[in-house]
Protein backbone atom coordinates (compact mmCIF):
# COMPACT_ATOMS: atom_id res chain seq x y z
CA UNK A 1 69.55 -71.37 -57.50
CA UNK A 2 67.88 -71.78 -54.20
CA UNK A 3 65.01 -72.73 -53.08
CA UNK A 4 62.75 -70.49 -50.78
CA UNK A 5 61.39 -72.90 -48.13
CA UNK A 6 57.27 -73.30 -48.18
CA UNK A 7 56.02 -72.23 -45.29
CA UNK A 8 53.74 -74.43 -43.19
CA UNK A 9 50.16 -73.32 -44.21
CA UNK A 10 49.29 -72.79 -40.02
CA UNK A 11 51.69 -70.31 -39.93
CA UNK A 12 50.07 -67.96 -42.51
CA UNK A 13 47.00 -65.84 -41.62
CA UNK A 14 44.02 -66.83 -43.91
CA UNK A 15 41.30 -64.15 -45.02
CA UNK A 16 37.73 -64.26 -44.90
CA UNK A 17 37.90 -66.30 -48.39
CA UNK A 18 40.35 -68.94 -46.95
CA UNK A 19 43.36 -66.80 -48.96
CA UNK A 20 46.33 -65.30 -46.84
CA UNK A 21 46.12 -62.16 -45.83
CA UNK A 22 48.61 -59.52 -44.68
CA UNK A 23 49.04 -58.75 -41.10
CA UNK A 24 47.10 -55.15 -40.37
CA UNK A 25 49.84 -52.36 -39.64
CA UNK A 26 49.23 -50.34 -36.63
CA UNK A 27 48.31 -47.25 -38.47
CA UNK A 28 45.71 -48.71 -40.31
CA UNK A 29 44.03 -49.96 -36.81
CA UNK A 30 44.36 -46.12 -35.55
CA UNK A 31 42.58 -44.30 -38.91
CA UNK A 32 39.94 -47.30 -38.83
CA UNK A 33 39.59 -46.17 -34.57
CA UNK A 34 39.42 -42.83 -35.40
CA UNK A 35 36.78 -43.44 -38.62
CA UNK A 36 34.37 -45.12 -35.72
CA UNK A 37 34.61 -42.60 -33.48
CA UNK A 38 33.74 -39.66 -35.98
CA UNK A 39 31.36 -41.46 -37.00
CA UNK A 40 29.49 -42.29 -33.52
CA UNK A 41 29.68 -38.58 -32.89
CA UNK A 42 27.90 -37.60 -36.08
CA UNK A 43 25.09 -40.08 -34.82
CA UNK A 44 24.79 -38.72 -31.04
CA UNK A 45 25.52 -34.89 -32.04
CA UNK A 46 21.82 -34.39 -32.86
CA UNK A 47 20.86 -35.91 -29.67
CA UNK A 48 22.91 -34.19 -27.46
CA UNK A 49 21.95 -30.73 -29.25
CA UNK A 50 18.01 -31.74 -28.11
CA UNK A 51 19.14 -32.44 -24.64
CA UNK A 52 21.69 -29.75 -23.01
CA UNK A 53 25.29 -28.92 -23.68
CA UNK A 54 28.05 -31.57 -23.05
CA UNK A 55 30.01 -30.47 -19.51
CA UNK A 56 32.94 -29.68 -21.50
CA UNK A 57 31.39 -27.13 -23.42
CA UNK A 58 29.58 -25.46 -20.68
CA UNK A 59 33.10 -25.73 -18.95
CA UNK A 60 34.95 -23.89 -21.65
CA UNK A 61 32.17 -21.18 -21.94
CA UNK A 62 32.77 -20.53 -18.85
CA UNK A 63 36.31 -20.63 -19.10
CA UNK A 64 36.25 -18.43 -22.04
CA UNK A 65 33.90 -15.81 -20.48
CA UNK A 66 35.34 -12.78 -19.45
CA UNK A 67 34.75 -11.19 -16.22
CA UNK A 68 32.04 -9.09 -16.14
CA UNK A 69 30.60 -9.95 -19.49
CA UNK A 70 27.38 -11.12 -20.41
CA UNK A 71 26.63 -15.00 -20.07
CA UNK A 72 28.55 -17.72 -22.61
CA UNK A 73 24.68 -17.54 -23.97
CA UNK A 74 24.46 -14.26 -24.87
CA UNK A 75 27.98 -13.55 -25.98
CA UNK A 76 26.56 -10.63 -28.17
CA UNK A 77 25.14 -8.83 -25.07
CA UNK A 78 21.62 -8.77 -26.63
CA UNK A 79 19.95 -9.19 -23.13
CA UNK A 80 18.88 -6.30 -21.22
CA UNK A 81 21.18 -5.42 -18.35
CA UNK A 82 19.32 -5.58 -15.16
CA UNK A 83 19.89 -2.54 -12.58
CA UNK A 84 21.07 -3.93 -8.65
CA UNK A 85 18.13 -2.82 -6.60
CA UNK A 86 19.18 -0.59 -3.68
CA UNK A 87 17.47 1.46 -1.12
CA UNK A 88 19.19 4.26 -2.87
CA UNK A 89 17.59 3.47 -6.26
CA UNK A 90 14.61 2.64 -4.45
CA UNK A 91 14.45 5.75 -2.11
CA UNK A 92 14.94 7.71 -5.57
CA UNK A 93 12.04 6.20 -7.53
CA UNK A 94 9.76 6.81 -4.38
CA UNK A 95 11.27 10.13 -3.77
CA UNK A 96 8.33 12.57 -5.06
CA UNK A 97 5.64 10.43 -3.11
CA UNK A 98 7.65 10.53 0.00
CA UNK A 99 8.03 14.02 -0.52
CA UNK A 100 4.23 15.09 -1.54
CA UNK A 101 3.23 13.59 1.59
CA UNK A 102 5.53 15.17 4.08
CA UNK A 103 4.77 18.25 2.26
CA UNK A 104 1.07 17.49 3.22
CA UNK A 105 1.55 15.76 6.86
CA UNK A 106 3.91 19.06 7.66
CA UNK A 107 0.58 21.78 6.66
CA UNK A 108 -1.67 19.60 8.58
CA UNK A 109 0.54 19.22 11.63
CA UNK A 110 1.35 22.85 11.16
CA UNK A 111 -2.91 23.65 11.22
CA UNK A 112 -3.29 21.81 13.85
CA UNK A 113 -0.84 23.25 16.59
CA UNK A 114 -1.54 26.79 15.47
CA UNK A 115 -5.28 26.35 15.45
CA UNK A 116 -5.75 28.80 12.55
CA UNK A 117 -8.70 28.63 10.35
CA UNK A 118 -7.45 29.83 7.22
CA UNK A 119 -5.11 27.07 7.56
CA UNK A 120 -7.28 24.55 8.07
CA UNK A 121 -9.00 25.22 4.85
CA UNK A 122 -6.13 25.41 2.95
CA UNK A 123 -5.39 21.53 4.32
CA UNK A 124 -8.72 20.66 3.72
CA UNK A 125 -8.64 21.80 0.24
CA UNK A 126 -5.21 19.79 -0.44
CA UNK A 127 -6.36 16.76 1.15
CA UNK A 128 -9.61 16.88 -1.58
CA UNK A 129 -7.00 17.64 -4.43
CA UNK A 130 -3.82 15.41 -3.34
CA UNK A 131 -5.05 12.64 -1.24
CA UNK A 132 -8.33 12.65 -3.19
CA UNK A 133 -7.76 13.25 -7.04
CA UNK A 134 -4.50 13.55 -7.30
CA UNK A 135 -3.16 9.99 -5.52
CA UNK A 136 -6.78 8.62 -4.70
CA UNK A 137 -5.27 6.98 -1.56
CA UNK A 138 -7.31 7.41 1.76
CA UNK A 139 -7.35 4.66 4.63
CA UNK A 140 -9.69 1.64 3.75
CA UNK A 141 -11.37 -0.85 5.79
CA UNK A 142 -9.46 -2.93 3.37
CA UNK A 143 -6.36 -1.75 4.64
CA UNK A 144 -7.35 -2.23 8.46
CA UNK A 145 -8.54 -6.01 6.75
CA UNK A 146 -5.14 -6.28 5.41
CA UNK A 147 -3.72 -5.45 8.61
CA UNK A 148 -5.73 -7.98 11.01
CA UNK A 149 -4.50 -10.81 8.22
CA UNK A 150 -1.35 -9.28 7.82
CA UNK A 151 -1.84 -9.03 4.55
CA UNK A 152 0.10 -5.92 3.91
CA UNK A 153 2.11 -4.59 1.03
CA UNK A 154 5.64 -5.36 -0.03
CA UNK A 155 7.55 -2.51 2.78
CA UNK A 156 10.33 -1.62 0.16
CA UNK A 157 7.85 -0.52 -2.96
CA UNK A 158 5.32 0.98 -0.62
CA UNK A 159 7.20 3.79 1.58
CA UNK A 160 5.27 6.48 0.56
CA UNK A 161 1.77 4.19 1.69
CA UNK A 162 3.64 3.25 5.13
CA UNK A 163 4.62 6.59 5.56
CA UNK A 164 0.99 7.59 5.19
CA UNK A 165 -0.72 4.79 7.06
CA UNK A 166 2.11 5.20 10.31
CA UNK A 167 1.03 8.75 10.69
CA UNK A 168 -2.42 8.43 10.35
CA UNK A 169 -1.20 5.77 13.52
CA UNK A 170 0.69 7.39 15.18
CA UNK A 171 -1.16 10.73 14.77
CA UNK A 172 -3.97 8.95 16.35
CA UNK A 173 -2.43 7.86 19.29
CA UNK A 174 -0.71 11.29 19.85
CA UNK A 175 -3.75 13.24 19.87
CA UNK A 176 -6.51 11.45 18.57
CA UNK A 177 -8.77 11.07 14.99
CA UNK A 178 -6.73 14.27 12.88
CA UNK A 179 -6.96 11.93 10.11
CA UNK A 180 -10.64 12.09 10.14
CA UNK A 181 -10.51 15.93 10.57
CA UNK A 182 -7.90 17.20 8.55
CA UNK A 183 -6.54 14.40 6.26
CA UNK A 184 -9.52 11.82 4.93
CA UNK A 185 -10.26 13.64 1.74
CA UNK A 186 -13.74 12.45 1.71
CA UNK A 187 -14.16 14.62 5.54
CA UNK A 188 -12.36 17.11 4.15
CA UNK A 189 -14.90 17.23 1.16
CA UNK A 190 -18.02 17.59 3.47
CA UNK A 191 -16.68 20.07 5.59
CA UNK A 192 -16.01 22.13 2.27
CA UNK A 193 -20.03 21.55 1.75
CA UNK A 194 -20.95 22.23 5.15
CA UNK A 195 -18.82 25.92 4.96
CA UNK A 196 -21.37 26.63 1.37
CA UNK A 197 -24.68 25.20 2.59
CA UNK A 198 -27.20 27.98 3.94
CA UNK A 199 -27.27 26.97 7.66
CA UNK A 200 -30.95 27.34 7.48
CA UNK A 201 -30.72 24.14 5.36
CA UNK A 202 -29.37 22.26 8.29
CA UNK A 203 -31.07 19.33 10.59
CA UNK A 204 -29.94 19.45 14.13
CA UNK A 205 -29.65 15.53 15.30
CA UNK A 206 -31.24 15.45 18.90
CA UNK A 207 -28.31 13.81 20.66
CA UNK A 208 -29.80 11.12 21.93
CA UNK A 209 -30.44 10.57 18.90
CA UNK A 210 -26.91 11.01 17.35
CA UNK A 211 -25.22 9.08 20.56
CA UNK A 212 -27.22 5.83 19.46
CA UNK A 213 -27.08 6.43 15.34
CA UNK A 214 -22.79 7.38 16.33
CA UNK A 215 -23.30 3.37 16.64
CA UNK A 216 -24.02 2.73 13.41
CA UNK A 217 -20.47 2.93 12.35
CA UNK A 218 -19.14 0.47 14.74
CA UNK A 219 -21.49 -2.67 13.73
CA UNK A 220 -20.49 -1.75 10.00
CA UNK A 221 -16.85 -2.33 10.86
CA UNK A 222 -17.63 -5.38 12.58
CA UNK A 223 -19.89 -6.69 9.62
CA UNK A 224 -17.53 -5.69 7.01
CA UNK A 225 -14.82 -7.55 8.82
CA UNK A 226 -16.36 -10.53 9.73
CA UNK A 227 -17.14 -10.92 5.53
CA UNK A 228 -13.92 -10.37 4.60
CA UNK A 229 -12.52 -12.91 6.70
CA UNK A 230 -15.63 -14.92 5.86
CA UNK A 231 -15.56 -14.65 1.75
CA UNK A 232 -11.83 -13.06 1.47
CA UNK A 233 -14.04 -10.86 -0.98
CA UNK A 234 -12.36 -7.25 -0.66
CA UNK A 235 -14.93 -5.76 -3.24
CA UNK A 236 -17.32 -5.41 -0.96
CA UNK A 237 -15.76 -2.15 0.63
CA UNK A 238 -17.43 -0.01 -2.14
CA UNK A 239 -21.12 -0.70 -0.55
CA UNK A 240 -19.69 0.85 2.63
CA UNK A 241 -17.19 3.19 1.62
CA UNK A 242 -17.85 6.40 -0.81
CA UNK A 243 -13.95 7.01 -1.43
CA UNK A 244 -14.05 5.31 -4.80
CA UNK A 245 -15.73 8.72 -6.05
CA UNK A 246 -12.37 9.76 -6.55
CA UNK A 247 -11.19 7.24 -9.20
CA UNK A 248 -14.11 8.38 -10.96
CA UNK A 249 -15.03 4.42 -11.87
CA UNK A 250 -17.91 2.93 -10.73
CA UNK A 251 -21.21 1.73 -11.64
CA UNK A 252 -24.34 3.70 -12.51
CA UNK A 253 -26.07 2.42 -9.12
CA UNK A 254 -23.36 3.13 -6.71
CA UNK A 255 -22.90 6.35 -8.51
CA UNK A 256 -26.90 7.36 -7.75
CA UNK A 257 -26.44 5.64 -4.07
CA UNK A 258 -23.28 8.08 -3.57
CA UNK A 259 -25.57 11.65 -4.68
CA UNK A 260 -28.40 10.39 -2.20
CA UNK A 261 -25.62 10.35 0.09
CA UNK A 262 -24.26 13.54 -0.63
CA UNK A 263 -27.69 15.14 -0.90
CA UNK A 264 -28.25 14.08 2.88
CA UNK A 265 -25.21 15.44 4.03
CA UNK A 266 -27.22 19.17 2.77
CA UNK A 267 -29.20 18.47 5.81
CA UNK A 268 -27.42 16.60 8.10
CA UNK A 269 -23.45 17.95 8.51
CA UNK A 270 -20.83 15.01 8.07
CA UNK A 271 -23.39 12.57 7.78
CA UNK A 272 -21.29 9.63 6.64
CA UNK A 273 -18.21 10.28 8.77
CA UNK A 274 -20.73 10.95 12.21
CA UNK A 275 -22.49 8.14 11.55
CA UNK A 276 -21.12 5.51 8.84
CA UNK A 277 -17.73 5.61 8.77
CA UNK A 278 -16.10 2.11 9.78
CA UNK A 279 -12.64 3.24 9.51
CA UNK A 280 -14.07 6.58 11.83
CA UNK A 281 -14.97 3.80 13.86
CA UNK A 282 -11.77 2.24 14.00
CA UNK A 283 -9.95 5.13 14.70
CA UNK A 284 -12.53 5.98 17.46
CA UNK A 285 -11.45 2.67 19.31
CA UNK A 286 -7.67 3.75 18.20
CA UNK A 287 -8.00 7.15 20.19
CA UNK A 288 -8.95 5.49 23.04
CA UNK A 289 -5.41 5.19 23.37
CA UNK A 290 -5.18 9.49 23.47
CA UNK A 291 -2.18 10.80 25.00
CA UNK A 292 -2.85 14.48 24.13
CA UNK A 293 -6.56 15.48 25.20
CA UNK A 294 -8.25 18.63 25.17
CA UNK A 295 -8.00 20.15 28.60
CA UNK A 296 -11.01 21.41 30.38
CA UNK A 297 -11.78 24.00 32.55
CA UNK A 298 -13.78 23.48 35.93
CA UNK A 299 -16.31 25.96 34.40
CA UNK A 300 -16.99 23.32 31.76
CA UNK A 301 -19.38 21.12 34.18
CA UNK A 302 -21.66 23.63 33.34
CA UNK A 303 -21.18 25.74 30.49
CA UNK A 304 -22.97 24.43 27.08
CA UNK A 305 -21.22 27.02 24.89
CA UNK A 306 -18.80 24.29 23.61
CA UNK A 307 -21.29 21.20 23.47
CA UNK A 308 -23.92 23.73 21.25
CA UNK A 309 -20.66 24.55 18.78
CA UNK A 310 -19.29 21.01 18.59
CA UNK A 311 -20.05 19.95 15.14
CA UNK A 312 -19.80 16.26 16.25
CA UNK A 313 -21.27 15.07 19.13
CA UNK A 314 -18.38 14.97 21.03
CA UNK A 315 -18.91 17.51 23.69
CA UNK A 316 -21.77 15.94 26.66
CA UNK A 317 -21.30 18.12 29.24
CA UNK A 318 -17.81 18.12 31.07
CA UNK A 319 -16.60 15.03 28.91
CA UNK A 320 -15.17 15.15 25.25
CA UNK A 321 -15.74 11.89 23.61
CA UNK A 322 -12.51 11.10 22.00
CA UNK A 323 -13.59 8.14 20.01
CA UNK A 324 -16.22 11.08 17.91
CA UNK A 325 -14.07 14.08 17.93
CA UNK A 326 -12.15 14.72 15.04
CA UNK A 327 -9.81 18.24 16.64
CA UNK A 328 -11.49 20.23 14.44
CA UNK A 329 -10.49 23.03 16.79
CA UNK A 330 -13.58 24.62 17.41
CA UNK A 331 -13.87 24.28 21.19
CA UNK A 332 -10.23 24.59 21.68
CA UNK A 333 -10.35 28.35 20.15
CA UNK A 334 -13.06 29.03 22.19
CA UNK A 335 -11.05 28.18 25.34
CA UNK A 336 -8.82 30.62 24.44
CA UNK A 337 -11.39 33.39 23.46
CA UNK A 338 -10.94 35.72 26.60
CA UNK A 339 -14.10 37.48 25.39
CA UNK A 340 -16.43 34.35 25.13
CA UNK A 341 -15.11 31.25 27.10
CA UNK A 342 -16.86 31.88 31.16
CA UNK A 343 -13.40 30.49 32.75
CA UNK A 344 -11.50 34.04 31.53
CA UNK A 345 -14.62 36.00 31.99
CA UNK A 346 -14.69 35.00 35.93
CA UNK A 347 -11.11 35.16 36.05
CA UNK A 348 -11.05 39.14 35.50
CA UNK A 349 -13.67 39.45 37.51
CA UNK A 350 -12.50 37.66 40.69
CA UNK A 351 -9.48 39.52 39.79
CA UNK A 352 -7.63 36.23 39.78
């Protein structure tokens, strides 16, 4: 029988207990790897859940996602889709403002050139129920504040306002304050009044007089101005400006301040807009500017008949004062009355 040989007690690993141990197979040192590491991810998995997702996972999401889906976030769609903002869609949610108003522009344009009176009532009756009820939008000194700060609002959900404000511009320039005679629904409303008033009722203004008290309205646009910039305080417009009536909100004392007003106008025709108006005032400076004017005759240097009519002070003597008229029309059908104006009445008689 033979003999194993001892082995040498170096050569044999020794365990913890100072007993010899097996050597550890290299499948036991990969489960024991893999042990650690499942276990090191079941300690940082609640920390990484607090923090954000690991880049692999946002990777795959993304990966995953198809085209045109919702978000790896919201894989059951549950978040509203958001429509792509056009002109078109734009253009089509503005459309009825847009159109209103050219509806409107195009019968005060249409007044205008044709000089018709029925027709100017009819526009001053829709400019009280569209401009004034309806959208409550007239010009503000706020808006010519907006404009000197450039304050203005955003172009693309405002067309139908730009629209409005550029031909109540350009309108100016062309031919001078229509805006103040045919569009401002508050003018519109007074001239309604003055058309139902007994004319005994009236207060003639002596015009020197009314050519200092036309003043007025200037140094109100100045002051009103000069606060805004001042206090950047825009509430301020409804001590100087009646066209809140047409909200129908205000307080108890503005609404008592506004019948005084109103009651006035009984006597004196277009009070407010003669006399108070800032934005008439800035539209007065505006139509400086005038390309249209009302022609004259050489008979005019003399003749009163159109300087008695004028409703507004325009009219001293040979000169029409574009910064006060408003084209109501008045002298400009008399012009063209054969039977009344003295330049076709000496025309058929010199045979001219």
């Amino acid at each position: 029988m033979t003999r194993r040989a001892a082995r040498h007690p170096s050569s044999s690993p020794v365990g913890p207990a100072g007993g010899p141990t097996e050597p550890l197979a290299v499948g036991s040192v990969l489960r024991r790897g893999l042990v650690a590491l499942l276990l090191a991810g079941a300690v940082a998995w609640p920390v990484g859940a607090a923090t954000s997702s690991p880049p692999m996972a946002s990777s795959f999401a993304a990966a995953v996602q198809p085209a045109g889906e919702a978000p790896a976030d919201d894989l059951w769609n549950f978040e509203d889709e958001e429509e792509v903002e056009t002109w078109g869609t734009l253009l089509r949610d503005q459309g009825t403002d847009l159109a209103l108003f050219a509806a409107f522009a195009t019968l005060a344009l249409v007044s205008f050139h044709r000089k018709s009176v029925p027709l100017k009532y009819v526009t001053l009756v829709a400019a009280v129920a569209y401009l004034g009820f309806y959208k409550s939008q007239l010009i503000s000194v706020v808006n010519i504040y907006s404009a000197a700060t450039g304050n203005l609002p955003v172009f693309r959900y405002s067309l139908a306002w730009y629209l409005f404000a550029g031909f109540t511009v350009v309108s100016t320039i062309l031919w001078g304050r229509l805006y103040c005679g045919r569009v401002c629904a508050y003018g519109a409303l007074t001239q309604l009044l003055d058309r139902v008033v007994p004319a005994r009722l009236r207060l003639e203004v002596p015009p020197w007089l009314e050519h200092r008290a036309a003043r007025i309205k200037y140094f109100l646009l100045g002051a009103t101005l000069i606060y805004f910039l001042a206090t950047s305080d825009i509430a301020a417009y409804r001590y100087v400006e009646p066209f809140w009536m047409f909200t129908l909100r205000s307080t108890p004392a503005l609404w008592t301040a506004l019948a005084l007003l109103l009651l006035a106008t009984v006597f004196v025709r277009n009070l407010y807009c003669r006399f108070l108006c800032p934005v008439g005032a800035a539209l007065g400076l505006l139509s400086t500017l005038t390309v249209f004017r009302i022609k004259r005759w050489s008979e005019c240097n003399t003749c009163k008949i159109c300087e008695k009519a004028c409703e507004w002070g325009a009219i001293q003597g040979p000169r029409i004062d574009m910064t006060e008229c408003v084209r109501c029309d008045d002298c400009e059908r008399l012009y063209a009355d054969t039977a009344k104006c003295p330049h076709w009445i000496i025309l058929r008689r010199t045979g001219a």
